[in-house]
Protein backbone atom coordinates (compact mmCIF):
# COMPACT_ATOMS: atom_id res chain seq x y z
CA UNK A 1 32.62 -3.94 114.56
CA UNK A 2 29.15 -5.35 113.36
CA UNK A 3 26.17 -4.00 114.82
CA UNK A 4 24.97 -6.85 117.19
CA UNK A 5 21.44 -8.64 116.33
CA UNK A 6 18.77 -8.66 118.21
CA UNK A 7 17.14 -11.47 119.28
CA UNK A 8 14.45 -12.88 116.47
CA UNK A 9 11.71 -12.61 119.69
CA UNK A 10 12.54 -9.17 120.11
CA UNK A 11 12.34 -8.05 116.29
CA UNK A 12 9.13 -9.87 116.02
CA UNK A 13 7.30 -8.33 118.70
CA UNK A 14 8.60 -4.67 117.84
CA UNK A 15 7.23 -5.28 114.55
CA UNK A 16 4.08 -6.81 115.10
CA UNK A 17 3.49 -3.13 117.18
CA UNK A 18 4.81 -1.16 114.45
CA UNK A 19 2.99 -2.76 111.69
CA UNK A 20 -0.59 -2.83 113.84
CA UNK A 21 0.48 0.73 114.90
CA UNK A 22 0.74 2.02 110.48
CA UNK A 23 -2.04 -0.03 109.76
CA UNK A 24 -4.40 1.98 112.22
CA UNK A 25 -5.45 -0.80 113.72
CA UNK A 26 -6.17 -2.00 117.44
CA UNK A 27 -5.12 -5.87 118.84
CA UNK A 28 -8.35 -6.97 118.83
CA UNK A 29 -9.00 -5.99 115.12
CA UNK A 30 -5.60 -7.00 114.22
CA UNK A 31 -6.15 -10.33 116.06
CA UNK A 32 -9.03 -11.13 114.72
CA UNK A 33 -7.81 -10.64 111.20
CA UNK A 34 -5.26 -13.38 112.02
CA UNK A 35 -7.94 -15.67 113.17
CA UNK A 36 -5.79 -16.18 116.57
CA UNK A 37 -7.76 -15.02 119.91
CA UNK A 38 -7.03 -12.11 121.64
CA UNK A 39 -4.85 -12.85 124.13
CA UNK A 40 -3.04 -14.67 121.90
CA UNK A 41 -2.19 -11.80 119.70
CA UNK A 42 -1.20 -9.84 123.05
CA UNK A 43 1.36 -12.35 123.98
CA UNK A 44 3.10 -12.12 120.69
CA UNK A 45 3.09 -8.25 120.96
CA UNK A 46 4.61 -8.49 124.46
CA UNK A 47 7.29 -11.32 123.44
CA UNK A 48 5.18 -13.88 125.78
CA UNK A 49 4.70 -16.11 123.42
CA UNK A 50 6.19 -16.97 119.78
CA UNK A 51 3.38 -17.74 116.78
CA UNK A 52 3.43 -20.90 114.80
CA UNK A 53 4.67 -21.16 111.06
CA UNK A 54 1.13 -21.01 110.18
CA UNK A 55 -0.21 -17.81 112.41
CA UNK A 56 3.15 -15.84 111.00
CA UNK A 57 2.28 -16.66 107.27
CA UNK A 58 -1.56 -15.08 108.27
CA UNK A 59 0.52 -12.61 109.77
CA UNK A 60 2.57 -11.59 107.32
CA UNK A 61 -0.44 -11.72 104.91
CA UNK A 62 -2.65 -9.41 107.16
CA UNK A 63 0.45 -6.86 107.15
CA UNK A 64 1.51 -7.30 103.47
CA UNK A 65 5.05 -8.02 104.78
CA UNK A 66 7.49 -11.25 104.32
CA UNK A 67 8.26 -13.42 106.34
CA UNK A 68 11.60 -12.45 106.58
CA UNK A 69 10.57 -9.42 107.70
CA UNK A 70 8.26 -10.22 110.27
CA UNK A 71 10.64 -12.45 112.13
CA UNK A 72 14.12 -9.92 111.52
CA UNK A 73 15.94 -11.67 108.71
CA UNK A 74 15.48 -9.00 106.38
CA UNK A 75 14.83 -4.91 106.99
CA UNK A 76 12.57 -5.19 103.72
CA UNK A 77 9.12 -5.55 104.10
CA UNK A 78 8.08 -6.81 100.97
């Protein structure tokens, strides 16, 4: 049997924690290199709220991952 997926929500707000988390950085600073307020960033850690095409491509680009990665299509970062 397959291992079951998780949810594309899920996988993007464990590894918006993890990345932040091996980059050293804190939510503000992390937020503020995506150009997105604070609160903003939050919500996508917590699985509140899911980002825009356009805030995951900054996204991606602040964490020097793909896209595919980001949102759980892929386990390869780059």
């Amino acid at each position: 049997m397959a291992a079951e997926k998780k949810p594309a929500t899920l996988l993007l707000k464990e590894r918006l924690y993890s990345l932040r988390k091996a980059k050293g950085l804190r939510q503000e600073e992390t937020a503020k290199l995506c150009g997105i307020g604070l609160s903003t960033y939050r919500r996508y850690e917590t699985g509140e709220r899911e980002p825009t095409a356009s805030v995951l491509w900054r996204i991606a680009d602040v964490f020097e991952v793909s896209l595919d990665y980001l949102i759980g299509r892929t386990d390869h970062g780059v």
